[in-house]
Protein backbone atom coordinates (compact mmCIF):
# COMPACT_ATOMS: atom_id res chain seq x y z
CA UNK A 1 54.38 2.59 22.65
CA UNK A 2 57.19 0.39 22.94
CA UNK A 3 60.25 2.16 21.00
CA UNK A 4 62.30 -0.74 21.43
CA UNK A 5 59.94 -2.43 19.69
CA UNK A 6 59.51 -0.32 16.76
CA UNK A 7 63.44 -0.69 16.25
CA UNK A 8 63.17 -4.67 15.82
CA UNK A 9 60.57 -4.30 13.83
CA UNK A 10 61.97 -1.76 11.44
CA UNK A 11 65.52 -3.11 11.27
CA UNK A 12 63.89 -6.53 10.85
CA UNK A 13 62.21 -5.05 7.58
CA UNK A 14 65.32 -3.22 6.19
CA UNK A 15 67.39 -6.84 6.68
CA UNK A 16 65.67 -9.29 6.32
CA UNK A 17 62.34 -8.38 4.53
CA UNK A 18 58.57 -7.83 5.25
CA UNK A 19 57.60 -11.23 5.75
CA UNK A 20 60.05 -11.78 8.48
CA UNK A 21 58.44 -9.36 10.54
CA UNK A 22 55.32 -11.68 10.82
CA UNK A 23 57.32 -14.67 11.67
CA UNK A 24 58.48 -12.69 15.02
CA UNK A 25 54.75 -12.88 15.70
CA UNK A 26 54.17 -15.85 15.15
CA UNK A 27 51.74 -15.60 12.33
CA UNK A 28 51.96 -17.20 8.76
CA UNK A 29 52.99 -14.96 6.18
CA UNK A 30 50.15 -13.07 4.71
CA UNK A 31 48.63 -11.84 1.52
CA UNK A 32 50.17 -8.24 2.58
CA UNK A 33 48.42 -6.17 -0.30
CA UNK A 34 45.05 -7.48 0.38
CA UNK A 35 44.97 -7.21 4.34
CA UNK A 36 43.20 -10.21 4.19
CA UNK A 37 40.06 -11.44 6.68
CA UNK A 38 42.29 -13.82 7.95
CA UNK A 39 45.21 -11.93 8.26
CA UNK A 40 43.58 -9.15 10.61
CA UNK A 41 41.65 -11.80 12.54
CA UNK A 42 45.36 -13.20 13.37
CA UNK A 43 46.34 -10.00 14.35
CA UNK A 44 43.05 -9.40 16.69
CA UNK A 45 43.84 -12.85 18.12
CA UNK A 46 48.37 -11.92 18.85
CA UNK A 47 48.72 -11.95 22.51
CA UNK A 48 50.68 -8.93 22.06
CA UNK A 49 48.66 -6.45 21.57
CA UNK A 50 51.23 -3.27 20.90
CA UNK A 51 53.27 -5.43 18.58
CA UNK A 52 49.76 -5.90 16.89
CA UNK A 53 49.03 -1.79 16.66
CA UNK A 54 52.69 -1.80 15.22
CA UNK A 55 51.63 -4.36 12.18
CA UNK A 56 48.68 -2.76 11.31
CA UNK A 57 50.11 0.45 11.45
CA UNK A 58 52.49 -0.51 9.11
CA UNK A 59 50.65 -2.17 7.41
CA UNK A 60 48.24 0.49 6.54
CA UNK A 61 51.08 3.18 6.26
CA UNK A 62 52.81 1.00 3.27
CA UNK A 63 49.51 0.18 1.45
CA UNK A 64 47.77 3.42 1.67
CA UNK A 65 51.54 4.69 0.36
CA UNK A 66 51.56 2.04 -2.33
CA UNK A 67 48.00 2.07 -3.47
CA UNK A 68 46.91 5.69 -2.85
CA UNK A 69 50.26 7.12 -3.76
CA UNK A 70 49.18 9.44 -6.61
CA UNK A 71 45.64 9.27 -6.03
CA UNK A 72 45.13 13.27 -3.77
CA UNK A 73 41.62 12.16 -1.99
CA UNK A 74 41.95 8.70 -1.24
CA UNK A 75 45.65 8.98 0.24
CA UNK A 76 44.59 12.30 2.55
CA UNK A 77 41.57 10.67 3.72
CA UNK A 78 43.17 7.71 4.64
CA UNK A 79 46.51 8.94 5.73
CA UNK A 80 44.58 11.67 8.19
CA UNK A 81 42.47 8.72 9.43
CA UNK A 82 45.00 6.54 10.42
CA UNK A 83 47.04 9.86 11.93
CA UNK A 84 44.25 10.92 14.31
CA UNK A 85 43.67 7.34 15.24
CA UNK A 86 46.92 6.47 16.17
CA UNK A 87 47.23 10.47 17.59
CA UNK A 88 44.48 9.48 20.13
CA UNK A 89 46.75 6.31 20.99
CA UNK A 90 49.71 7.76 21.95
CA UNK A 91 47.96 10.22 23.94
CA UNK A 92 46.05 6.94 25.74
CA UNK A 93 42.59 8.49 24.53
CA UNK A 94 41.43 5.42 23.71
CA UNK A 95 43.12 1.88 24.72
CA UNK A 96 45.36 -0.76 22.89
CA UNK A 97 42.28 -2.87 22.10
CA UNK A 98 40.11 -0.24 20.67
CA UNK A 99 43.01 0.92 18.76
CA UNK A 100 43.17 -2.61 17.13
CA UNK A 101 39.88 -2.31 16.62
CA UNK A 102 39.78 0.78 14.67
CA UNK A 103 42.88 -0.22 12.62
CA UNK A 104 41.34 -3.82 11.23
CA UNK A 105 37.94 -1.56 10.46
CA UNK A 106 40.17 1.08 8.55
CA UNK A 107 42.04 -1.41 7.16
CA UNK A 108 38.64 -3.31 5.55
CA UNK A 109 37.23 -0.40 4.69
CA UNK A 110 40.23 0.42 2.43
CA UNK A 111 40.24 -2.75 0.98
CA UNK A 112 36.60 -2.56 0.18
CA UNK A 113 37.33 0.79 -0.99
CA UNK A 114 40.20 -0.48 -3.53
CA UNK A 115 37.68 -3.45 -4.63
CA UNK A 116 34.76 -1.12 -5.37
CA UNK A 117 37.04 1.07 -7.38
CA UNK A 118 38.28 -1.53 -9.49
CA UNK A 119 34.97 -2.54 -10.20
CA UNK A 120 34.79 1.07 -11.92
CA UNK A 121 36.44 0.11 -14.79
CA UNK A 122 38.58 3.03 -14.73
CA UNK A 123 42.56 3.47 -14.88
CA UNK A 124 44.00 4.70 -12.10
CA UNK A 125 44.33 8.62 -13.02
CA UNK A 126 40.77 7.95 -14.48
CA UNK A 127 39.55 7.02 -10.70
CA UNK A 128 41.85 9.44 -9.35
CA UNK A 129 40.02 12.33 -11.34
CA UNK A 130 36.44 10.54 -10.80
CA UNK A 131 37.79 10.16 -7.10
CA UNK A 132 38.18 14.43 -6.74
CA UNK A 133 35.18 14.62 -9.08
CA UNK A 134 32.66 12.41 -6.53
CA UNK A 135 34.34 14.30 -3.28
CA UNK A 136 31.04 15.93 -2.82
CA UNK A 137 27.76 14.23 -2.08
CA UNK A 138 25.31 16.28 -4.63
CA UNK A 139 27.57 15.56 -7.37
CA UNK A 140 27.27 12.13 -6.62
CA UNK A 141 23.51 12.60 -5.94
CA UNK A 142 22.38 14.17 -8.90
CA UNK A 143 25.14 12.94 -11.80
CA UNK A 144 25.43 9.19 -10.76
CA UNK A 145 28.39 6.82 -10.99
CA UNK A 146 28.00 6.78 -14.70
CA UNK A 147 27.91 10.33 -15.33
CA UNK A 148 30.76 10.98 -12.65
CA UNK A 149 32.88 8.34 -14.62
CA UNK A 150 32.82 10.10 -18.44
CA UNK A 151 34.01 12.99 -16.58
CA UNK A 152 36.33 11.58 -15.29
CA UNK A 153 37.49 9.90 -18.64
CA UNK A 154 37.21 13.01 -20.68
CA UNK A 155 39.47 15.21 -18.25
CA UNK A 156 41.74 12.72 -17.93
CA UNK A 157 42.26 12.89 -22.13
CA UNK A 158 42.19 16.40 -22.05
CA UNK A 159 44.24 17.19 -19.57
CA UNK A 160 46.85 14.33 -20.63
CA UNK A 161 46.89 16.07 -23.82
CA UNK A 162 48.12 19.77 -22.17
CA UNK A 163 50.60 18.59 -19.89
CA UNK A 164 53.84 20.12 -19.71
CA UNK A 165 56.82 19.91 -17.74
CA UNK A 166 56.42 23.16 -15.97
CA UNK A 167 52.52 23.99 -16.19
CA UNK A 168 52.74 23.58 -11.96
CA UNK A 169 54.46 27.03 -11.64
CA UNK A 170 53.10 28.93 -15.03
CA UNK A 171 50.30 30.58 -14.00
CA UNK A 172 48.82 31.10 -17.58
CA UNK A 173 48.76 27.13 -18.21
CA UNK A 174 46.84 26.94 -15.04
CA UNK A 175 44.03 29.66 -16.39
CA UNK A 176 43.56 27.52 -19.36
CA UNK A 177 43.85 24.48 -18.01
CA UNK A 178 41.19 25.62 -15.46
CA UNK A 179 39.20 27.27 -17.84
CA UNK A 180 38.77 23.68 -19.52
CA UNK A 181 37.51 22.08 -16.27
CA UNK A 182 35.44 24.26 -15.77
CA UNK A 183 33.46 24.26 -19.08
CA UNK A 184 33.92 19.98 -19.09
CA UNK A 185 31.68 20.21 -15.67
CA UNK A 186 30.00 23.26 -16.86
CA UNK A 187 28.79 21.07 -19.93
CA UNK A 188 27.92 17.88 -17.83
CA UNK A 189 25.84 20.34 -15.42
CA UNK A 190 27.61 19.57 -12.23
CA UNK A 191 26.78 20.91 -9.30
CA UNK A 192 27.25 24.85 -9.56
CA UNK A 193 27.87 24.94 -6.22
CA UNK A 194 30.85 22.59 -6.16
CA UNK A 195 32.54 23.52 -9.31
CA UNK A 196 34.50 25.80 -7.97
CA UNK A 197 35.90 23.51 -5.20
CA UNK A 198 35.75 20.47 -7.96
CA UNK A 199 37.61 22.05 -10.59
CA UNK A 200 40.72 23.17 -7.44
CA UNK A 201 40.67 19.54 -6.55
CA UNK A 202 40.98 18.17 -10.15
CA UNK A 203 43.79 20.57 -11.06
CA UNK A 204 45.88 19.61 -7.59
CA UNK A 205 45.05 15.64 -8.96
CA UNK A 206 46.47 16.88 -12.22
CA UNK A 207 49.20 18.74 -10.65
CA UNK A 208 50.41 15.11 -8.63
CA UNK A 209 50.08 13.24 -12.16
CA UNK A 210 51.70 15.63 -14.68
CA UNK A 211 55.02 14.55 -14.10
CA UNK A 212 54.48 10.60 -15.15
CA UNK A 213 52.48 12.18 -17.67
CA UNK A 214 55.50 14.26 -19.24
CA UNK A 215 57.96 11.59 -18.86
């Protein structure tokens, strides 16, 4: 990849703003937080196709960043996507083209993955916790999306309602507070199976969380 490159780009960002970096391409300025259909087919269509890999990249880095941030399952699945993609590009496993390819594909897949999601009518530490609770395909098999979701509004409440500044690093907050996912799942009759791994999930969501939630 073209290092040079990278530097206009980034210093182009810090000075003059996002938006400028499209105008280098040539391309009108697009609806950035949507990666719109029209945006990406621009960027299939640039003529340079490692300045395109270097949008999308971007692109994806700062909206997985911004929409994903606090969100544990969505931002590792999409952040260790886009890593071994662009891993296999910089080791020329797969050329620029594909590359591009792959990136617009992750890139509507995330936005049809933030669309669905809103559709949830869920907050966002509701679909966080639903999110952690649906990470498992029996779960989502035998409870459903509506089932899934009043978990995942319950333990939200609950677990709101016992945060504490410091109940990361005391291990007796973490008993109880595991002790009450448990029963919550134990209660809805999730999976047996993937409690255990469920309720380790949910608590690591809660642990990313706690400290808006004890502002």
């Amino acid at each position: 990849k073209n290092s040079v490159l990278k530097q206009i780009l980034d210093n182009a960002v810090v000075a003059e703003g996002v938006t400028d970096v499209f105008a280098l391409c040539g391309l009108d300025k697009p609806n950035i937080g949507l990666l719109s259909d029209e945006f990406l087919d621009d960027v299939r269509r640039m003529p340079y196709r490692n300045l395109a890999v270097e949008l999308l990249e971007k692109l994806l880095k700062d909206n997985i960043k911004a929409r994903t941030g606090n969100n544990v399952v969505q931002e590792k699945k999409y952040a260790d996507r886009l890593q071994e993609t662009l891993r296999r590009y910089n080791n020329r496993g797969i050329e620029t083209a594909q590359v591009i390819e792959e990136l617009i594909a992750m890139a509507k897949q995330f936005q049809a993955e933030m669309e669905r999601e809103a559709a949830l009518g869920l907050n966002p530490d509701e679909i966080a916790f639903y999110d952690a609770l649906a990470n498992n395909e029996s779960a989502v098999r035998e409870l459903g999306d509506e089932i899934l979701k009043q978990i995942a509004v319950e333990i939200t409440e609950k677990l709101r309602a016992s945060a504490t500044v410091d109940w990361q690093v005391r291990e007796s907050v973490r008993a109880r507070l595991r002790i009450l996912v448990r029963r919550t799942l134990q209660r809805y009759k999730y999976p047996p199976d993937d409690a255990p791994e469920a309720v380790e999930l949910v608590l690591k969501q809660a642990e990313v969380l706690s400290n808006a939630w004890s502002v």
